[in-house]
Protein backbone atom coordinates (compact mmCIF):
# COMPACT_ATOMS: atom_id res chain seq x y z
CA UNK A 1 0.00 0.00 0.00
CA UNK A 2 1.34 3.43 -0.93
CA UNK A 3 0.30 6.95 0.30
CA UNK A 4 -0.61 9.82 -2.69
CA UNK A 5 1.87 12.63 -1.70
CA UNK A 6 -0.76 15.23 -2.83
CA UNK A 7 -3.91 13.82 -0.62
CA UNK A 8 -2.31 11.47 2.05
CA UNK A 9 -4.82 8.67 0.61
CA UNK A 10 -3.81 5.16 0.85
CA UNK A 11 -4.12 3.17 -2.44
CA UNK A 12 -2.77 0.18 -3.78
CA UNK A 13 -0.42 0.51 -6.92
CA UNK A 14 -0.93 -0.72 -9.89
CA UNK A 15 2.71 -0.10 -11.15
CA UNK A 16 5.90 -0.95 -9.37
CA UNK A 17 7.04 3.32 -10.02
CA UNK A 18 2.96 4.29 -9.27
CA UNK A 19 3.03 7.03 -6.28
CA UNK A 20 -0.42 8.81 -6.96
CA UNK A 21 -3.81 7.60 -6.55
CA UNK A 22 -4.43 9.24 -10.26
CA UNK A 23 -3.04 10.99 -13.05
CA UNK A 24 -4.82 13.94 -11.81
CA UNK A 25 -3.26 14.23 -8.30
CA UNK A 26 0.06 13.61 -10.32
CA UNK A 27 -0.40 16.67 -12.54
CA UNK A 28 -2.00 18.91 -9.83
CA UNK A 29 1.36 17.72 -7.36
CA UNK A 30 3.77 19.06 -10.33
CA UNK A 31 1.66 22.14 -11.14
CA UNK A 32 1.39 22.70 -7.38
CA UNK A 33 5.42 22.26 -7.10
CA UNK A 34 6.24 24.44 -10.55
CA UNK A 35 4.29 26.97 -9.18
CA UNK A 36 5.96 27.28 -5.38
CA UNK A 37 9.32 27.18 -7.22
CA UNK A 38 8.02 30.17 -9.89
CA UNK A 39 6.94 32.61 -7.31
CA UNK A 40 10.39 32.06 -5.53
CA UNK A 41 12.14 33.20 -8.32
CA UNK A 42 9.93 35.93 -9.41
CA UNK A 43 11.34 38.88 -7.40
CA UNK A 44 14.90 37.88 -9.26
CA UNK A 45 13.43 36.75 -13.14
CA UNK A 46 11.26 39.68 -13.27
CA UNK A 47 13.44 42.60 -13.47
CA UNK A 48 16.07 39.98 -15.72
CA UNK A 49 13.57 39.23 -18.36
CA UNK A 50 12.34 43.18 -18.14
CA UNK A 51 16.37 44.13 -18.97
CA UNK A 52 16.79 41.43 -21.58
CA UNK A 53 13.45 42.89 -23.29
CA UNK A 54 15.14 45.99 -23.52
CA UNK A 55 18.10 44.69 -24.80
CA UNK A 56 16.12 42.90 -27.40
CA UNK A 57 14.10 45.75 -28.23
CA UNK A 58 17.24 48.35 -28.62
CA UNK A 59 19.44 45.56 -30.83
CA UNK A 60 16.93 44.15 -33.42
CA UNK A 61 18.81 42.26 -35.37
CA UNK A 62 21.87 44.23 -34.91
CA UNK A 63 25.32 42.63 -33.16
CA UNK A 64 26.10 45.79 -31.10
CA UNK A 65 24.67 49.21 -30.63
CA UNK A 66 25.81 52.30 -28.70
CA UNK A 67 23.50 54.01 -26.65
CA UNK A 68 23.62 56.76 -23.72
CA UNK A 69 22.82 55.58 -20.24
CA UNK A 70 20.55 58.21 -19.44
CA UNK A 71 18.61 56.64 -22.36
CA UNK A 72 18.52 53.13 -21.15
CA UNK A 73 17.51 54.49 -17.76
CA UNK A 74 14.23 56.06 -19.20
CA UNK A 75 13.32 52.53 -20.76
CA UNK A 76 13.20 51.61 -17.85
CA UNK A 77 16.98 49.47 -17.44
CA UNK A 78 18.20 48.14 -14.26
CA UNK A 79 22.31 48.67 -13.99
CA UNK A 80 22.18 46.52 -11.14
CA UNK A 81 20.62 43.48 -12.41
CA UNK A 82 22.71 41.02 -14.69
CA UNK A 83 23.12 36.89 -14.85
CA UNK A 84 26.71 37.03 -14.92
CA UNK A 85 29.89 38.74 -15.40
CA UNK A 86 32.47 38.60 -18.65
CA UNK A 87 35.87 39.84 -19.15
CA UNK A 88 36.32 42.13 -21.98
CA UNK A 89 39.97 43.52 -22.89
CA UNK A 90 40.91 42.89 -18.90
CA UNK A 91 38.01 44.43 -17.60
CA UNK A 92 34.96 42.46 -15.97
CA UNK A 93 31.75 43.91 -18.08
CA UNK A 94 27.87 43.09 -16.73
CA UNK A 95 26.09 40.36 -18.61
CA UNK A 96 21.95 39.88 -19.50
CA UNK A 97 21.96 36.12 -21.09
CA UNK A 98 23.23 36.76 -24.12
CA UNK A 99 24.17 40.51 -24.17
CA UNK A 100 26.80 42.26 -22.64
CA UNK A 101 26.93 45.89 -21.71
CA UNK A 102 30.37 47.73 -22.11
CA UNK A 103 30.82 51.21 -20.32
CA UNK A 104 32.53 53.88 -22.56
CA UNK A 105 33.09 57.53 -22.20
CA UNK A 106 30.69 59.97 -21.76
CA UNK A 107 28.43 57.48 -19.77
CA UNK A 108 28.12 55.81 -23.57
CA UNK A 109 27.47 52.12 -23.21
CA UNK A 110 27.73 49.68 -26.24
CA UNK A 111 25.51 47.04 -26.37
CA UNK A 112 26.82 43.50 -27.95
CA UNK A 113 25.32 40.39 -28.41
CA UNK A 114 27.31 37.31 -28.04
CA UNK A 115 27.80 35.57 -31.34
CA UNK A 116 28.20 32.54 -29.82
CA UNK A 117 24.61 32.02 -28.19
């Protein structure tokens, strides 16, 4: 006799790998569990996916793009939110997935999007 995880009902198996009562608890379990881990990472994905849009929208189809940072500020761009750090020419530059912002002069940032993703 096994227990469903979802409802704590006893049931008998009809499977050696069976650990639901039904398909249905099954899927509601892994909706239930996709969900808890979703709105943990919300606070963090949000703003990413809200900088990557940006990034999107600026670039187009283009490789790299210079823009002003006052600029990226009104769209609404978060300087303090990246997925990872690169090294460019010996410095370390901020990273969105696949784009990677390098500071110039004159608070002038160029945009670039990594070839290799």
């Amino acid at each position: 006799m096994e227990t469903d995880p979802l409802t704590k009902e006893s049931f008998y198996p009809k499977r050696s790998n069976q650990k639901f009562a039904s398909r249905k608890n099954q899927v509601k379990y892994n909706n239930l569990k996709a969900r808890k881990k979703r709105v943990a990472k919300k606070k963090f994905d949000q703003p990413l996916d809200r900088n990557r849009n940006i990034l999107i929208g600026i670039l187009g189809t283009n490789m790299s793009m210079i823009k002003h940072k006052e600029w990226l500020l009104a769209l609404g761009y978060d300087f303090n939110i990246y997925t990872h750090s690169a090294r460019h020419e010996g410095k370390i530059i901020p990273c969105i997935y696949e784009f990677a912002l390098i500071k110039l002069e004159n608070q002038q940032y160029k945009i670039i999007r990594n070839a290799s993703n």
